[in-house]
C-alpha atoms as a PDB file:
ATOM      1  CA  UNK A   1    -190.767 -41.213-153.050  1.00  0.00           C
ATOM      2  CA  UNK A   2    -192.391 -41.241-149.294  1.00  0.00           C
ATOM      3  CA  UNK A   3    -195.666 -40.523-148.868  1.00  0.00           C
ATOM      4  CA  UNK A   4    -195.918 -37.083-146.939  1.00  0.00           C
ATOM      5  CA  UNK A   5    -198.267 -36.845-144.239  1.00  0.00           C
ATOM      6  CA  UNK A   6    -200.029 -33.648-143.312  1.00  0.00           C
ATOM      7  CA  UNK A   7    -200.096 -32.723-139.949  1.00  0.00           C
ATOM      8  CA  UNK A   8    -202.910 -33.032-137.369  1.00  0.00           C
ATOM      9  CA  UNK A   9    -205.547 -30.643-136.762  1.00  0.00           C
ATOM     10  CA  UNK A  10    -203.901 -30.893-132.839  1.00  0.00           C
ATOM     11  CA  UNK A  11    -200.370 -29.991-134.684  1.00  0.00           C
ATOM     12  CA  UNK A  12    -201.646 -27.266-137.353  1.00  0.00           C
ATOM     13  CA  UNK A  13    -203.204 -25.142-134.169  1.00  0.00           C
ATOM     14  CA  UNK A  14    -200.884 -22.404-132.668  1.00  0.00           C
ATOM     15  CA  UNK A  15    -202.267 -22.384-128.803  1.00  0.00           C
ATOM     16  CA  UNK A  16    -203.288 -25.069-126.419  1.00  0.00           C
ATOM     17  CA  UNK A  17    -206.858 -26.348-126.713  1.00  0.00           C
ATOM     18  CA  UNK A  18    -208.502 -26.691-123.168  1.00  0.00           C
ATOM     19  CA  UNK A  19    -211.897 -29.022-122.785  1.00  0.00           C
ATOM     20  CA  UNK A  20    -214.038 -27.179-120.801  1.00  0.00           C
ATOM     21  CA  UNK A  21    -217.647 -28.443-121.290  1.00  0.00           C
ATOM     22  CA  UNK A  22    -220.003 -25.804-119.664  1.00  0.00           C
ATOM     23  CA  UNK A  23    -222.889 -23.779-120.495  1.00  0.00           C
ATOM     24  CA  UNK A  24    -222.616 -20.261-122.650  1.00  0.00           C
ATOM     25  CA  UNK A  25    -225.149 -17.941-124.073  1.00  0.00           C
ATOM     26  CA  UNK A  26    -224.677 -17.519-128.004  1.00  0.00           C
ATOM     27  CA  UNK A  27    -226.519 -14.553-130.016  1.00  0.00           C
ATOM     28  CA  UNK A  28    -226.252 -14.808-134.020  1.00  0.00           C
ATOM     29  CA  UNK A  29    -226.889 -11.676-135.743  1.00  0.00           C
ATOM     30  CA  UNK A  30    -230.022 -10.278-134.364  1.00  0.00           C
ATOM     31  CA  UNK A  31    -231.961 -13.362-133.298  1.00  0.00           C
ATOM     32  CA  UNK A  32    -232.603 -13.996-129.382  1.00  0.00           C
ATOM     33  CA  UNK A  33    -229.551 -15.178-126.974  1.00  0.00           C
ATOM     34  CA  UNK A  34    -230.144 -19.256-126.473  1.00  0.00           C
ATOM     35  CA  UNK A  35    -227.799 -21.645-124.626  1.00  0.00           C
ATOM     36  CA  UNK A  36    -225.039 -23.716-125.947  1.00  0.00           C
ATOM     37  CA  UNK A  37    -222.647 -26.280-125.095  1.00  0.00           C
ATOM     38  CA  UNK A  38    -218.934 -24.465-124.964  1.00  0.00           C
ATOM     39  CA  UNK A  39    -216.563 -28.054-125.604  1.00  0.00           C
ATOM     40  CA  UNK A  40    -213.103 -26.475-126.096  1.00  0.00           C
ATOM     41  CA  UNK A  41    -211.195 -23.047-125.981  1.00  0.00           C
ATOM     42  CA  UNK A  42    -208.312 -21.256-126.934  1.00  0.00           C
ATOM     43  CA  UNK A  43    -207.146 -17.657-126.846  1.00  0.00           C
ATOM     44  CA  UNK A  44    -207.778 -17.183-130.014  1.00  0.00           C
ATOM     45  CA  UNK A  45    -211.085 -19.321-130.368  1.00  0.00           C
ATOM     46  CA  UNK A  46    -213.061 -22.192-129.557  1.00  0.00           C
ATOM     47  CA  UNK A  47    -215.953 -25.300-130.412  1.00  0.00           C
ATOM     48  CA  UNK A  48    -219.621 -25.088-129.515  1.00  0.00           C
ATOM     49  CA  UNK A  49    -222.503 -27.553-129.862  1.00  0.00           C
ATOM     50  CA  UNK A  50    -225.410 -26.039-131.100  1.00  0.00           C
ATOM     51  CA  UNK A  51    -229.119 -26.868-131.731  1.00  0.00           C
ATOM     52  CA  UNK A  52    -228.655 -24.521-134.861  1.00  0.00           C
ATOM     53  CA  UNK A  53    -225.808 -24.323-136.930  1.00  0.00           C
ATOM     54  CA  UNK A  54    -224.696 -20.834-138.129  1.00  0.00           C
ATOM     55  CA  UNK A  55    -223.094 -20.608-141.642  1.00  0.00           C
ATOM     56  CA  UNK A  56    -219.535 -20.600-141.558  1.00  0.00           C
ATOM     57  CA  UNK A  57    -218.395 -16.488-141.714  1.00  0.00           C
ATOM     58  CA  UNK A  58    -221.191 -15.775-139.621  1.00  0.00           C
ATOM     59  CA  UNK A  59    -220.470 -13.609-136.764  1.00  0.00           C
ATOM     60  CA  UNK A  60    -221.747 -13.980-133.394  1.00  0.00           C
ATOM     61  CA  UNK A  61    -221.722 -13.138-129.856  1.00  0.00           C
ATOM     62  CA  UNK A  62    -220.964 -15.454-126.741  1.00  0.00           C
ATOM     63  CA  UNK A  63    -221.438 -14.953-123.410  1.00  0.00           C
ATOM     64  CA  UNK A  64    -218.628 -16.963-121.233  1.00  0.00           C
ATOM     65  CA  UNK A  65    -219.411 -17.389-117.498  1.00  0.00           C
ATOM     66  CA  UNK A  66    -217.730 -14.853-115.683  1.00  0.00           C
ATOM     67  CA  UNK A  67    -216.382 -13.328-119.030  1.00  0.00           C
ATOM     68  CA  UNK A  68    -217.407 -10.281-121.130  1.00  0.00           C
ATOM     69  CA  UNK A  69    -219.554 -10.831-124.022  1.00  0.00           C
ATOM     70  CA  UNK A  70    -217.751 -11.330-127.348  1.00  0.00           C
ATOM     71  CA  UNK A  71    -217.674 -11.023-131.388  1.00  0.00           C
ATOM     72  CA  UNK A  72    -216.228 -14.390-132.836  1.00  0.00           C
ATOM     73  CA  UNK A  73    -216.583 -15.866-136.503  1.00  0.00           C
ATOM     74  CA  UNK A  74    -217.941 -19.072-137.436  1.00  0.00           C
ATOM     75  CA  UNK A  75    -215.035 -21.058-139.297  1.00  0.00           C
ATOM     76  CA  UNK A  76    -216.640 -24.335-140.046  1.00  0.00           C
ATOM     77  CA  UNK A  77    -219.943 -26.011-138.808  1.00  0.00           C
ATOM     78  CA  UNK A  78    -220.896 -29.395-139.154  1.00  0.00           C
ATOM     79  CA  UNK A  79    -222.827 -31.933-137.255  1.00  0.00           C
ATOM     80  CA  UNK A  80    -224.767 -29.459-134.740  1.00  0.00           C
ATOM     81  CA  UNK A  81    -221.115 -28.636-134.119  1.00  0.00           C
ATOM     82  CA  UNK A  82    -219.206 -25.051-134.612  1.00  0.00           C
ATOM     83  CA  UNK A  83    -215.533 -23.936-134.696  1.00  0.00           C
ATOM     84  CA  UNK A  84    -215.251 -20.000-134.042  1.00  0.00           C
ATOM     85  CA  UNK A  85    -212.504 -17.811-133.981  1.00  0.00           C
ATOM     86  CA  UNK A  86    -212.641 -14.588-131.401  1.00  0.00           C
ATOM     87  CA  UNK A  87    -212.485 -11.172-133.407  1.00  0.00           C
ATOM     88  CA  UNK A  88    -210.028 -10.481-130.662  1.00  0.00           C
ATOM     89  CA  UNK A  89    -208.361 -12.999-128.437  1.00  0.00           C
ATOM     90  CA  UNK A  90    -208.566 -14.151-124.984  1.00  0.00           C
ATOM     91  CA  UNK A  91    -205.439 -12.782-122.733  1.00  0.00           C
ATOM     92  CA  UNK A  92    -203.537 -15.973-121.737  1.00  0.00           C
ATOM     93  CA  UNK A  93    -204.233 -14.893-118.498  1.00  0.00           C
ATOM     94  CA  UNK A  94    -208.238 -14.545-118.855  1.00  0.00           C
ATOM     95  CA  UNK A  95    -208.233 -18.102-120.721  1.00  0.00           C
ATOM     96  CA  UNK A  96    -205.975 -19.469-118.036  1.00  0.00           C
ATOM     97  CA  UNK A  97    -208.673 -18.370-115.400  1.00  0.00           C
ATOM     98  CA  UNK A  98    -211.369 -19.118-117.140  1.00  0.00           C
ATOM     99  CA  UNK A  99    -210.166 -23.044-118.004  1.00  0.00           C
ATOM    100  CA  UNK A 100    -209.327 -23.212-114.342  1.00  0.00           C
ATOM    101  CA  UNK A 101    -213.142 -21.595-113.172  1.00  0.00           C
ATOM    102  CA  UNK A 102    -214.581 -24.040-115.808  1.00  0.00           C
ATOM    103  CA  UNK A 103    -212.678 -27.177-114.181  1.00  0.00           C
ATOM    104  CA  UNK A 104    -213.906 -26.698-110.618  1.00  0.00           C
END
């Protein structure tokens, strides 16, 4: 019987992952805003590097340049590292301007 492989992390994800690689403000629960490393986005979430590293289900806050401040969930953590998901997702058209603001 052939092995089955599973599919990538790249193929299991339903929207386009954009590197970005700026600056963003990040507030967990009630402790003070501090600055993190935004690596990638989505609409529907993205990847920080962090100094600390929430626990995974932990909600937060983030501050994009030039974007509203909003509620995403911590989905796994590892390595000074976080993937979040937005409690409500990006408009293609807000991640599409924000990838291209993020780029120049």
């Amino acid at each position: 019987m052939p092995d089955k492989q599973q599919p990538s992390d790249e193929q299991q994800r339903r929207q386009p992952r954009a590197t970005v690689n700026c600056t963003c403000d990040v507030r967990v629960g009630q402790r003070q805003w501090h600055q993190a490393r935004l690596l990638d986005l989505t609409t529907e979430g993205f990847r920080l590097a962090l100094t600390d590293t929430p626990a995974i289900g932990t909600v937060l806050r983030i501050r994009l340049p030039g974007i509203s401040i909003m509620e995403a969930e911590v989905c796994w953590a590892r390595n000074f590292e976080a993937g979040c998901r937005f409690i409500q997702p990006l408009s293609p058209y807000v991640f599409e301007h924000f990838v291209r603001q993020a780029g120049s």
